[in-house]
PDB file of N, CA and C in Angstrom:
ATOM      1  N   UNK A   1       2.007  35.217 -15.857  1.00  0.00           N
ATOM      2  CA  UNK A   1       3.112  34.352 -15.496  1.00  0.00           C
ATOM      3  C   UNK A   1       3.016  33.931 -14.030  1.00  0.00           C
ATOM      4  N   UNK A   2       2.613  34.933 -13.250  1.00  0.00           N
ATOM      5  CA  UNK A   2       2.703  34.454 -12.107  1.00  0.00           C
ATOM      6  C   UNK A   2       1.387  33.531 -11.556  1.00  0.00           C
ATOM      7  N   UNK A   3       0.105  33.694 -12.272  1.00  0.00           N
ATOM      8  CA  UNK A   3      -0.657  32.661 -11.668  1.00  0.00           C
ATOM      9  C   UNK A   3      -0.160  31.396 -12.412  1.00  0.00           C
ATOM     10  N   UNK A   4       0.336  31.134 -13.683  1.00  0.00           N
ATOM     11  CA  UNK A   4       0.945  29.897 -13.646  1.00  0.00           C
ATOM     12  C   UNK A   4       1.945  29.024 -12.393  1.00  0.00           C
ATOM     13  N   UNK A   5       2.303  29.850 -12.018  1.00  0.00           N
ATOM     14  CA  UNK A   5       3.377  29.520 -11.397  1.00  0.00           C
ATOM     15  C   UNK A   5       2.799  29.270 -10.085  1.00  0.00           C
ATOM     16  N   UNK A   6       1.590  29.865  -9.650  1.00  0.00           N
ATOM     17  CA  UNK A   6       0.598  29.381  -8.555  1.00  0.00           C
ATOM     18  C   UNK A   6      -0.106  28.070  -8.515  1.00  0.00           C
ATOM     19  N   UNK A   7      -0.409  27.951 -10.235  1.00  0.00           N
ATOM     20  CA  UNK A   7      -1.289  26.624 -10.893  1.00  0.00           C
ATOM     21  C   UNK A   7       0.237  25.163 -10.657  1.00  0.00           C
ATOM     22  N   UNK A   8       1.349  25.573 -11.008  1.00  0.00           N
ATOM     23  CA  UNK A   8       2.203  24.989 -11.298  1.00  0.00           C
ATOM     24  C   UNK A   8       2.080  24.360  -9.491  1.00  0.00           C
ATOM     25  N   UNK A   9       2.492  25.496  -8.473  1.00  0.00           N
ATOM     26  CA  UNK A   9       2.870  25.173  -7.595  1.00  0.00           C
ATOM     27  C   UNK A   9       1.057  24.226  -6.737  1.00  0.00           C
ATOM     28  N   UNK A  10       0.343  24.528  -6.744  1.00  0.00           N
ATOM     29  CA  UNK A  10      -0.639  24.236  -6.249  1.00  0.00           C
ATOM     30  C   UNK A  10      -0.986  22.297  -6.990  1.00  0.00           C
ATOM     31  N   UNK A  11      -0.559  22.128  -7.519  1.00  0.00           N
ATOM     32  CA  UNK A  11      -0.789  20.921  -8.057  1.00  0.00           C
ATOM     33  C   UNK A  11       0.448  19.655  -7.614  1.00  0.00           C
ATOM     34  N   UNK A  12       1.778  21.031  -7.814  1.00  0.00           N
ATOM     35  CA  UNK A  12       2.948  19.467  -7.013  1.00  0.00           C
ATOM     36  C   UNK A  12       2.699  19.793  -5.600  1.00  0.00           C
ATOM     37  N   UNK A  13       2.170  20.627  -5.084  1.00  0.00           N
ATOM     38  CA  UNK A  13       1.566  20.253  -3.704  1.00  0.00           C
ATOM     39  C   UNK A  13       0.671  19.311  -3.653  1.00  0.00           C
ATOM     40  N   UNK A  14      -0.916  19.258  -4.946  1.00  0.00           N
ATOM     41  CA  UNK A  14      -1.327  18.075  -4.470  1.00  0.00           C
ATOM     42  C   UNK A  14      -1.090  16.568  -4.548  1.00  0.00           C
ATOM     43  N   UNK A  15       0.012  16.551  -5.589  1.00  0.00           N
ATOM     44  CA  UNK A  15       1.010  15.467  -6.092  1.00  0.00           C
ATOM     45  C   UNK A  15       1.699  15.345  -4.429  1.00  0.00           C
ATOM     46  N   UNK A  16       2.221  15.768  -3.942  1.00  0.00           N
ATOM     47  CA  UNK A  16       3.062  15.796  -2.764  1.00  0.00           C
ATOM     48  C   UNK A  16       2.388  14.741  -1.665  1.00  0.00           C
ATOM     49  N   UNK A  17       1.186  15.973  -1.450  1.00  0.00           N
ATOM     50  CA  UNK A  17      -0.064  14.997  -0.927  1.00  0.00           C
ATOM     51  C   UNK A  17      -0.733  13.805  -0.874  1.00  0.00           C
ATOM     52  N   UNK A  18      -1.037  13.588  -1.946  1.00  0.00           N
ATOM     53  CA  UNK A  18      -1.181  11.769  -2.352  1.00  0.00           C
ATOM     54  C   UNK A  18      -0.052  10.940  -2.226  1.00  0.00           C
ATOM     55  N   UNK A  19       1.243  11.562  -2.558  1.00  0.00           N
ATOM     56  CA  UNK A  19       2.014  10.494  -2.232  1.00  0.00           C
ATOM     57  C   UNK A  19       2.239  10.256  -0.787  1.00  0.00           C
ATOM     58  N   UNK A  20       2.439  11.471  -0.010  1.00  0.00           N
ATOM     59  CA  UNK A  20       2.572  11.526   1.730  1.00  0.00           C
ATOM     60  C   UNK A  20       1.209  10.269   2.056  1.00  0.00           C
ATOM     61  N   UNK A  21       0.140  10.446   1.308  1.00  0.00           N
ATOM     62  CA  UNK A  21      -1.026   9.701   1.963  1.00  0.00           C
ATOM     63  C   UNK A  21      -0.426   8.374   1.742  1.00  0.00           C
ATOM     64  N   UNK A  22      -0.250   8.267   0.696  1.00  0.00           N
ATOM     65  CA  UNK A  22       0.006   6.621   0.090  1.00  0.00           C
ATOM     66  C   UNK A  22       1.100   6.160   1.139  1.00  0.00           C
ATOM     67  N   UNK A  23       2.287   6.841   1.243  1.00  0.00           N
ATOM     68  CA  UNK A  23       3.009   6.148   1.824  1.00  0.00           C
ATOM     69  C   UNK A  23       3.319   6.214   3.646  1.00  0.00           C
ATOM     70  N   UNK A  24       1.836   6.930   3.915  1.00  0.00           N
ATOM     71  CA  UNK A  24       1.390   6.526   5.208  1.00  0.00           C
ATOM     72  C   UNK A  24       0.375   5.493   5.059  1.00  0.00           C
ATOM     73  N   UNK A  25      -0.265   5.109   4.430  1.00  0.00           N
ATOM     74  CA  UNK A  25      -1.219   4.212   4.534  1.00  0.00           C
ATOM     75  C   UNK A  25      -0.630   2.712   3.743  1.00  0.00           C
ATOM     76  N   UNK A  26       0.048   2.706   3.302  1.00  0.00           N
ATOM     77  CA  UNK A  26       0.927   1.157   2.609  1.00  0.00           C
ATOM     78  C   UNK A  26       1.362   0.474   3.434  1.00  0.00           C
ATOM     79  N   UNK A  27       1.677   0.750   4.379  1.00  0.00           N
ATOM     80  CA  UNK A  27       2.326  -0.578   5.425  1.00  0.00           C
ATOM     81  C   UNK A  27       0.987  -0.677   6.538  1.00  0.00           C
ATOM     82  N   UNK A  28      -0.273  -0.091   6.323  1.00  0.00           N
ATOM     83  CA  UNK A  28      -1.169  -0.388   6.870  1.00  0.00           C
ATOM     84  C   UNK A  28      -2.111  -1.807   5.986  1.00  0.00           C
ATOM     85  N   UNK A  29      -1.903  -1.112   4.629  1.00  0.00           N
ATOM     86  CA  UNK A  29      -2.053  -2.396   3.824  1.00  0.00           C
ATOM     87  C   UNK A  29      -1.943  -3.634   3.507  1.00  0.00           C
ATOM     88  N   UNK A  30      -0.016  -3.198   3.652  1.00  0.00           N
ATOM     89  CA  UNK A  30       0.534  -4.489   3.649  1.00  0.00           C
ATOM     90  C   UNK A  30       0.446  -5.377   4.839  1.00  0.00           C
ATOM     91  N   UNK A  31       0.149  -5.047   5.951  1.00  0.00           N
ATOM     92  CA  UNK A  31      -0.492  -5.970   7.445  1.00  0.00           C
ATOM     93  C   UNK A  31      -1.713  -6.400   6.935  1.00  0.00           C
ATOM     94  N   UNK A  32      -2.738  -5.399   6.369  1.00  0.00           N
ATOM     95  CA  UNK A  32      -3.772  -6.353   6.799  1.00  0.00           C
ATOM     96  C   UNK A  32      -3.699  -7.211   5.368  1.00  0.00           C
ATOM     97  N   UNK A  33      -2.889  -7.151   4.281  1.00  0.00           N
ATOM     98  CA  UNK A  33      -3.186  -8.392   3.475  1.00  0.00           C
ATOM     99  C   UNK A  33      -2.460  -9.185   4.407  1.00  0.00           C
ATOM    100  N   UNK A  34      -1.665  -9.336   4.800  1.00  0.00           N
ATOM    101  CA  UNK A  34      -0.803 -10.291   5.717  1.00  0.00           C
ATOM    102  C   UNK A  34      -1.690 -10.905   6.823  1.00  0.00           C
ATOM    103  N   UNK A  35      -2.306  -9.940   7.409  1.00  0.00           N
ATOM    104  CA  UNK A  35      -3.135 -10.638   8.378  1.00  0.00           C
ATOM    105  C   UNK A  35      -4.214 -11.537   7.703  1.00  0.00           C
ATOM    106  N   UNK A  36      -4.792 -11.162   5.985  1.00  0.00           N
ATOM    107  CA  UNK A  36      -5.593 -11.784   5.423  1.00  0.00           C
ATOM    108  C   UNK A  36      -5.194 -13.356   4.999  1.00  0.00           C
ATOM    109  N   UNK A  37      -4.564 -13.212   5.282  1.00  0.00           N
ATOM    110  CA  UNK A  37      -3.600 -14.320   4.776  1.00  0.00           C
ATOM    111  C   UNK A  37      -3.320 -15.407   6.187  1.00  0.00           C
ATOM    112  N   UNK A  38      -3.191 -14.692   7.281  1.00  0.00           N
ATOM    113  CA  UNK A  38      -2.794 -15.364   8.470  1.00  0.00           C
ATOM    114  C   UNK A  38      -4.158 -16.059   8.856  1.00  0.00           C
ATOM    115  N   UNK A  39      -5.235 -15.018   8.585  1.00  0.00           N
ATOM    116  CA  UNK A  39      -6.572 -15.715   8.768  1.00  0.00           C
ATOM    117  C   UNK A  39      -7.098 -16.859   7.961  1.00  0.00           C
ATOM    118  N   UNK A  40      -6.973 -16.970   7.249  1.00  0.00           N
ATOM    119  CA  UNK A  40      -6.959 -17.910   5.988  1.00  0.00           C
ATOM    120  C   UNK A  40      -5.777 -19.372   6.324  1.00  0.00           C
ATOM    121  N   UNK A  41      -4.838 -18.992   6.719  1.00  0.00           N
ATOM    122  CA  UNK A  41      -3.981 -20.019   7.104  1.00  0.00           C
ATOM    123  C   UNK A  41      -5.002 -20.617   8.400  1.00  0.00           C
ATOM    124  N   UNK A  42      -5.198 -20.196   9.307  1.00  0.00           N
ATOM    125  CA  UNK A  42      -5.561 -20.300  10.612  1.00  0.00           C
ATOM    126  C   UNK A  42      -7.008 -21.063  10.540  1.00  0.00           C
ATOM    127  N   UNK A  43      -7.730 -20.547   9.406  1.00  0.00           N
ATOM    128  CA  UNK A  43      -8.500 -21.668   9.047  1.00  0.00           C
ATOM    129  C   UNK A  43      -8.900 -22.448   8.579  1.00  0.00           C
ATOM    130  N   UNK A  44      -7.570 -22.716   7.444  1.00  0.00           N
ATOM    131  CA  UNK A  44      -7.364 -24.208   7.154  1.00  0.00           C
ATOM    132  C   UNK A  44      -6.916 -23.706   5.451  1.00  0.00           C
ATOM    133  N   UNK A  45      -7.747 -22.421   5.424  1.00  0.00           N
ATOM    134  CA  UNK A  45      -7.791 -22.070   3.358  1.00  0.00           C
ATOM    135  C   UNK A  45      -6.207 -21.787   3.110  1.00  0.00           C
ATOM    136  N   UNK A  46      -5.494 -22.709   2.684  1.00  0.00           N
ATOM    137  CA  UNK A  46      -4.367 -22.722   2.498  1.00  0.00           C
ATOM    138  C   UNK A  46      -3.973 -21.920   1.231  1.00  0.00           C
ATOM    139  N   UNK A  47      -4.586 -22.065   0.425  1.00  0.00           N
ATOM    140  CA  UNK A  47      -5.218 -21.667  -1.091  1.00  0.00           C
ATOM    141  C   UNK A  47      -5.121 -20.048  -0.561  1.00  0.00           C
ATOM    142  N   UNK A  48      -6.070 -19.490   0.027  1.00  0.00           N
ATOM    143  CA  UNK A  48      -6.219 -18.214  -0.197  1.00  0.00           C
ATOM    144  C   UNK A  48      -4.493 -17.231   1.031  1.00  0.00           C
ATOM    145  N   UNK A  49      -4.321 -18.167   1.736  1.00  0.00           N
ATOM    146  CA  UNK A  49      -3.385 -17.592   2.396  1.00  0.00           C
ATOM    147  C   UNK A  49      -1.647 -17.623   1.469  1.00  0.00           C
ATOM    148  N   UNK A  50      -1.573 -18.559   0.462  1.00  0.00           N
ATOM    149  CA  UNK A  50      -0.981 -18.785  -0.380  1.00  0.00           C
ATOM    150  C   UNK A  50      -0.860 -17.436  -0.925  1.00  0.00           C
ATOM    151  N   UNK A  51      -2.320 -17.462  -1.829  1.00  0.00           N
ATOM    152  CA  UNK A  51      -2.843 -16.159  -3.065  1.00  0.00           C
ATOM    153  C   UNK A  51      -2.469 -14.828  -1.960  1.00  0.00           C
ATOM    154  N   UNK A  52      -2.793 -14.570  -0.826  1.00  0.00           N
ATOM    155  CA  UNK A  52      -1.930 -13.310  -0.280  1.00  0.00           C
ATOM    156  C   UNK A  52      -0.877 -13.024  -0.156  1.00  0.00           C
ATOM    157  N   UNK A  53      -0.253 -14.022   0.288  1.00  0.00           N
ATOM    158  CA  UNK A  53       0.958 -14.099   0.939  1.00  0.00           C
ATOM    159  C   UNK A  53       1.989 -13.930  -0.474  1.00  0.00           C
ATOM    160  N   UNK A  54       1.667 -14.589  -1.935  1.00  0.00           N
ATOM    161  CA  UNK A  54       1.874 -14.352  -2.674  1.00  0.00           C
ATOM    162  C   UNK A  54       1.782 -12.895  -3.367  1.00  0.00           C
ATOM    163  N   UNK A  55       1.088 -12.521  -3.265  1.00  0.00           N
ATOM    164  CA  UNK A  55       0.805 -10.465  -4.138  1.00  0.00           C
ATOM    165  C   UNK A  55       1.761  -9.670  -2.967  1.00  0.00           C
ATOM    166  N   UNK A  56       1.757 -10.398  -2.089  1.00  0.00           N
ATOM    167  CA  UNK A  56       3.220  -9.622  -0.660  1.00  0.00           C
ATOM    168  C   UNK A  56       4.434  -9.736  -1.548  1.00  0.00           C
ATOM    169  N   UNK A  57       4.653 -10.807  -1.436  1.00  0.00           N
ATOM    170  CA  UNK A  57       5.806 -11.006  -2.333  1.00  0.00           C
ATOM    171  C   UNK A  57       6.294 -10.548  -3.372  1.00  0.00           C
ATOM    172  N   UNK A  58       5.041 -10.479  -4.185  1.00  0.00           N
ATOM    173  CA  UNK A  58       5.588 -10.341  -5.702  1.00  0.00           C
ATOM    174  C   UNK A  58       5.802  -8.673  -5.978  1.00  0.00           C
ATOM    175  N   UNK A  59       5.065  -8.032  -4.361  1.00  0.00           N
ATOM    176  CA  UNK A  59       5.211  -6.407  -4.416  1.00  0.00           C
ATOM    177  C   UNK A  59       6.744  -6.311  -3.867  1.00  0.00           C
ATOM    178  N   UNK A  60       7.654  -7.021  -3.477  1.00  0.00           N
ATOM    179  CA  UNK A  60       8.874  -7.057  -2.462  1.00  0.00           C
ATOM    180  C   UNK A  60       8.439  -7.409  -1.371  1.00  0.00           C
ATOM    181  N   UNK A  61       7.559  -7.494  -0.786  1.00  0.00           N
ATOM    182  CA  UNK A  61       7.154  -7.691   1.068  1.00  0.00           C
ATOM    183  C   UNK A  61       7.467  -8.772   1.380  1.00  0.00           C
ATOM    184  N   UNK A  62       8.835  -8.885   2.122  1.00  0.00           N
ATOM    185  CA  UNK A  62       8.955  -9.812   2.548  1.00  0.00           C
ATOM    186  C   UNK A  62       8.983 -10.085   3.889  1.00  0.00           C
ATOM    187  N   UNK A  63       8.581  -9.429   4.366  1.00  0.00           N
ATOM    188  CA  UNK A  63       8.205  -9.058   5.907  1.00  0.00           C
ATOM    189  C   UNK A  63       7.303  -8.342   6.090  1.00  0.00           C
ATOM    190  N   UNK A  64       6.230  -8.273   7.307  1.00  0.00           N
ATOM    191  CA  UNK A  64       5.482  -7.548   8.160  1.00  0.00           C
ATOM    192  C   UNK A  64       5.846  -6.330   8.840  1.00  0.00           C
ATOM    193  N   UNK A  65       6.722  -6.081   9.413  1.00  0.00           N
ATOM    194  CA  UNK A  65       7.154  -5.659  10.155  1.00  0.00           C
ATOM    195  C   UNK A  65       7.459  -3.817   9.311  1.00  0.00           C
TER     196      UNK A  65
END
């Protein structure tokens, strides 16, 4: 019983983990599609700054910041 309960606990720790990662690294994401997008504006591909600026959106991002 009790190494279950080690197995149990050792796994929503690494569940814990991935999410702590994910939601340190998502607003690193969401800049650089944004910036992918700013670059793309900036050089004329309206088209592809659209197609980013769009998957921002459609995740909620409606801001950078």
């Amino acid at each position: 019983m009790c190494h279950e309960r080690e197995a149990d606990s050792d796994a929503l720790a690494g569940t814990e983990f991935a999410l702590l990662v994910l939601a340190l690294l998502w607003p690193v994401t969401v800049r650089a599609d944004f910036q992918a997008g700013l670059d793309a504006y900036d050089r004329g591909d309206y088209k592809t700054a659209y197609r980013e600026w769009l998957l921002l959106a459609e995740q909620g991002n409606d801001r950078t910041e």
